[in-house]
N, C-alpha and C. Protein backbone atom coordinates (compact mmCIF):
# COMPACT_ATOMS: atom_id res chain seq x y z
N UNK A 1 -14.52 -2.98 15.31
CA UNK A 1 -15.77 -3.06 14.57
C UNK A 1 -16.27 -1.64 14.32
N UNK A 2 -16.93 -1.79 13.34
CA UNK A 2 -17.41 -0.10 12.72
C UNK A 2 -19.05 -0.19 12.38
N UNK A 3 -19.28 0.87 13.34
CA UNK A 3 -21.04 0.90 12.40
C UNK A 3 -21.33 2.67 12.28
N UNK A 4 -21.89 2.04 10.97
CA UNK A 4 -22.32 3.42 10.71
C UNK A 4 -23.77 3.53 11.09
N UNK A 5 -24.52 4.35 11.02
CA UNK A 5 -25.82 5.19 11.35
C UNK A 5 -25.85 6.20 10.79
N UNK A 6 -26.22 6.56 9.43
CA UNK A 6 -26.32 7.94 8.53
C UNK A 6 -24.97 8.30 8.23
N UNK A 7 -25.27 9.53 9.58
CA UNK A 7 -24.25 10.18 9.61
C UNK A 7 -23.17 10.36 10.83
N UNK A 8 -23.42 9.35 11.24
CA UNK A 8 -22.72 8.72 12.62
C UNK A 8 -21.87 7.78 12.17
N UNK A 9 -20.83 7.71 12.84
CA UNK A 9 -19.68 6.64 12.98
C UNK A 9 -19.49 6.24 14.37
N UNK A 10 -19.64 5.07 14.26
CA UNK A 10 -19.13 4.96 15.91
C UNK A 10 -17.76 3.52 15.65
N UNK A 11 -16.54 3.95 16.10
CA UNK A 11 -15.48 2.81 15.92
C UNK A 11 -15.11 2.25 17.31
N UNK A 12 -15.42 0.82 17.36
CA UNK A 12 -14.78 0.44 19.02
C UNK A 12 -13.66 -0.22 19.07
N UNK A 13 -13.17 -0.20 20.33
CA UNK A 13 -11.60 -0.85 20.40
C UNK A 13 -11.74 -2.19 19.64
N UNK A 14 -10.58 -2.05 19.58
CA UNK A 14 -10.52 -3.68 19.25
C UNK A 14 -9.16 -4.12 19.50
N UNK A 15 -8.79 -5.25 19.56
CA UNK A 15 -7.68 -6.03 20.09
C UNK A 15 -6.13 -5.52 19.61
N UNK A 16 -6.05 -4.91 18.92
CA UNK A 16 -4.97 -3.97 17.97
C UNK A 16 -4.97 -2.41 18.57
N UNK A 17 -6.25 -1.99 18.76
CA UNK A 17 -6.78 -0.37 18.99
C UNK A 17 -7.28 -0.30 20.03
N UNK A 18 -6.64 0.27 20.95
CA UNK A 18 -7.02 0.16 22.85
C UNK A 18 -8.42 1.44 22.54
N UNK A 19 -8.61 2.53 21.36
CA UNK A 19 -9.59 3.99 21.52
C UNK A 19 -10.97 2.92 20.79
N UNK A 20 -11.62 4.14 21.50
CA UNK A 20 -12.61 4.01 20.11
C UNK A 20 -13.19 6.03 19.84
N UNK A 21 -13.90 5.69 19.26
CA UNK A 21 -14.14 7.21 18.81
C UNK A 21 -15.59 7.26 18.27
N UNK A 22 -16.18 8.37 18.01
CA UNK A 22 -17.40 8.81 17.50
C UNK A 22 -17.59 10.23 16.67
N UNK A 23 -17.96 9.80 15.38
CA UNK A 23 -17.54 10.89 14.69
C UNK A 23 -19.07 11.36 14.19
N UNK A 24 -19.48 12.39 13.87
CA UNK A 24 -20.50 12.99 13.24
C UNK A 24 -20.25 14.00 12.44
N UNK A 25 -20.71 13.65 11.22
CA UNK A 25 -20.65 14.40 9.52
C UNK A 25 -21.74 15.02 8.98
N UNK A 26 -21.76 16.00 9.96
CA UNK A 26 -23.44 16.99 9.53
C UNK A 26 -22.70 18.02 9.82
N UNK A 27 -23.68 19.22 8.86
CA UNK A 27 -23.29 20.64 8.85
C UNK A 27 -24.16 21.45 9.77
N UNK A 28 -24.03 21.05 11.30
CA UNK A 28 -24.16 21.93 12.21
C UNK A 28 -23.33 22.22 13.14
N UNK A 29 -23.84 23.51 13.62
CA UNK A 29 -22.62 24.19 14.71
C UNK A 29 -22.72 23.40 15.78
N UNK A 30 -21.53 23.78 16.61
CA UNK A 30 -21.25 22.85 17.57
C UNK A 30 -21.93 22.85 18.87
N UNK A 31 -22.75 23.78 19.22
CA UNK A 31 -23.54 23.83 20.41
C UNK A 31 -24.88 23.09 20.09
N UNK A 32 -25.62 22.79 18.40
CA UNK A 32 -26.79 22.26 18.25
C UNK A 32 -25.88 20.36 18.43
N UNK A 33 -24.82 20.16 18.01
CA UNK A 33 -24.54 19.07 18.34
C UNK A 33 -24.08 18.80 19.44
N UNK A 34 -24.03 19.43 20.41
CA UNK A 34 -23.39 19.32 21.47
C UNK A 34 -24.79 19.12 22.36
N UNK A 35 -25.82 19.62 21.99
CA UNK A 35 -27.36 19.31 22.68
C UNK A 35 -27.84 17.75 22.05
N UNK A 36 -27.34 17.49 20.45
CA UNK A 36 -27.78 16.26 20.36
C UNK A 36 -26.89 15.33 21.03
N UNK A 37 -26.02 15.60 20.94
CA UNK A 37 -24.68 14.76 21.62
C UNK A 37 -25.59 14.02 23.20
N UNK A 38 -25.93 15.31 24.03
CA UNK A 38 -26.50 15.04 25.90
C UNK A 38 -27.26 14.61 25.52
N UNK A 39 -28.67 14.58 24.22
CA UNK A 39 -29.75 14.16 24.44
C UNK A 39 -29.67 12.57 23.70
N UNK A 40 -28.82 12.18 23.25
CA UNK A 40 -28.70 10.81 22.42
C UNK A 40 -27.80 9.82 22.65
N UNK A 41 -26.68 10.59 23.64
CA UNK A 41 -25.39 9.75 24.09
C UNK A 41 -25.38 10.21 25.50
N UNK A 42 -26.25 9.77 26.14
CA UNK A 42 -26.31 10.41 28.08
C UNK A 42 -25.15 9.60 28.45
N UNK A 43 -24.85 8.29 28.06
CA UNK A 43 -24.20 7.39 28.97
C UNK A 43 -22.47 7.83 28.66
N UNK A 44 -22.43 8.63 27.55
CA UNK A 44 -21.08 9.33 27.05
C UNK A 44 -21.17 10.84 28.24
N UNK A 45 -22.07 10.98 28.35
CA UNK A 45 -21.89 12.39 28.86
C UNK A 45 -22.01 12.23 30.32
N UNK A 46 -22.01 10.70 31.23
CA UNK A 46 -21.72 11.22 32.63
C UNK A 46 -20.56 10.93 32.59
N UNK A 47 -19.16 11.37 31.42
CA UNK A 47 -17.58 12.03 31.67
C UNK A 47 -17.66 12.97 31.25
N UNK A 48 -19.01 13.85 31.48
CA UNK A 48 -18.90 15.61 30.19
C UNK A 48 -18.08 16.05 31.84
N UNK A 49 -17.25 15.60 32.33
CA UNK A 49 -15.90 16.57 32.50
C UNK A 49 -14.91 16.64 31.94
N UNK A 50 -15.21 15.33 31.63
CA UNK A 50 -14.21 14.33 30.42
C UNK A 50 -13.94 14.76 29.07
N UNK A 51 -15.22 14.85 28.64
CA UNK A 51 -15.77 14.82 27.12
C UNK A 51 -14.92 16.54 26.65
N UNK A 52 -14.26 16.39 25.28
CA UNK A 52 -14.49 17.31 24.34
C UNK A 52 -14.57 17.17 23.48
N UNK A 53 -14.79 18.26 22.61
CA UNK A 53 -15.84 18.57 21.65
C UNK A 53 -14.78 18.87 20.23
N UNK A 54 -14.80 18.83 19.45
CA UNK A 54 -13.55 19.21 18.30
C UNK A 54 -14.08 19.48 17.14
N UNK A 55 -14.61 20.57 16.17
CA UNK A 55 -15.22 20.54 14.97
C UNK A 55 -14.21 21.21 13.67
N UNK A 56 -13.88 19.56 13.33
CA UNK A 56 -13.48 20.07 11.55
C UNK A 56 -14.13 20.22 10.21
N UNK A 57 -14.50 21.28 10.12
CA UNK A 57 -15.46 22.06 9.22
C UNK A 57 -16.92 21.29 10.26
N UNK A 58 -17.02 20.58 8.92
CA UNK A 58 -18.42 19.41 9.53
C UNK A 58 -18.57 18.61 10.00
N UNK A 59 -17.31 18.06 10.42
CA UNK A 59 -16.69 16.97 10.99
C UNK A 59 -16.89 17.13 12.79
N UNK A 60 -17.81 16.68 13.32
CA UNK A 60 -17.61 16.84 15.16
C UNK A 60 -16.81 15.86 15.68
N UNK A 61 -15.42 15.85 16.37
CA UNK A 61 -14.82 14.20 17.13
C UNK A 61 -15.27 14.68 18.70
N UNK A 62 -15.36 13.53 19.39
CA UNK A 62 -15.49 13.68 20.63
C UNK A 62 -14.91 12.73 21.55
N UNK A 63 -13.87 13.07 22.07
CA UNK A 63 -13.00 13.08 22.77
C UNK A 63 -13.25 12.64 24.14
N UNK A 64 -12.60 11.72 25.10
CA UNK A 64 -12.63 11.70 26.63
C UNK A 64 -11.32 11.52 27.18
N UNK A 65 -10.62 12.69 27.64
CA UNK A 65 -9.61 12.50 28.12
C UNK A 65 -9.03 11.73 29.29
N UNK A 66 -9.96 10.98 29.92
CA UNK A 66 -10.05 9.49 30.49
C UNK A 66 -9.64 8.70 30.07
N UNK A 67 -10.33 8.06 28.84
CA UNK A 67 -10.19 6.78 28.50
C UNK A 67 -9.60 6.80 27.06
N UNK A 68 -9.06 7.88 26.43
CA UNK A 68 -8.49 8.11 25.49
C UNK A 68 -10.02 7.70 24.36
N UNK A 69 -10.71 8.58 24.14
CA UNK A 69 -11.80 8.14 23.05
C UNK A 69 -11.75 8.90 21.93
N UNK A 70 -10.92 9.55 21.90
CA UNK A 70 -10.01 9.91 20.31
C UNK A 70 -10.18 8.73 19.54
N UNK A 71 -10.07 8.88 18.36
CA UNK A 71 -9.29 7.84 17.28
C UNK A 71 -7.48 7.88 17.20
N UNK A 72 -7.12 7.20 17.06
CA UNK A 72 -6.12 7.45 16.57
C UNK A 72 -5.60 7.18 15.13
């Protein structure tokens, strides 16, 4: 299932796709999203040992090398 929110994507597993992923399509640098990221997704960030961060151009993915939260 897919929902969008603006400029948010959020994709969850589904029965075919063991990931899910979270993408954000705004033109900011990666430390102002990386503050909205802790202040809007806390429950993502108790794996920020987990969590990285990936910015293509404008594109932010965020990653948990845990639970595989890439897209694929």
């Amino acid at each position: 299932m897919r929902h969008t929110h603006g400029s948010l994507t959020i994709q969850e597993p589904t029965e075919t796709r063991s990931s899910a992923s979270l993408t954000l399509d705004v033109p900011l640098p990666v430390v102002v999203l990386n503050e909205y990221i802790r202040k809007h997704f806390s429950m993502l960030m108790e794996l920020s040992d987990s969590i990285s961060l990936s910015s293509f151009g404008s594109r932010l993915r965020i990653g948990c090398t845990v639970c595989g939260l890439w897209e694929k």
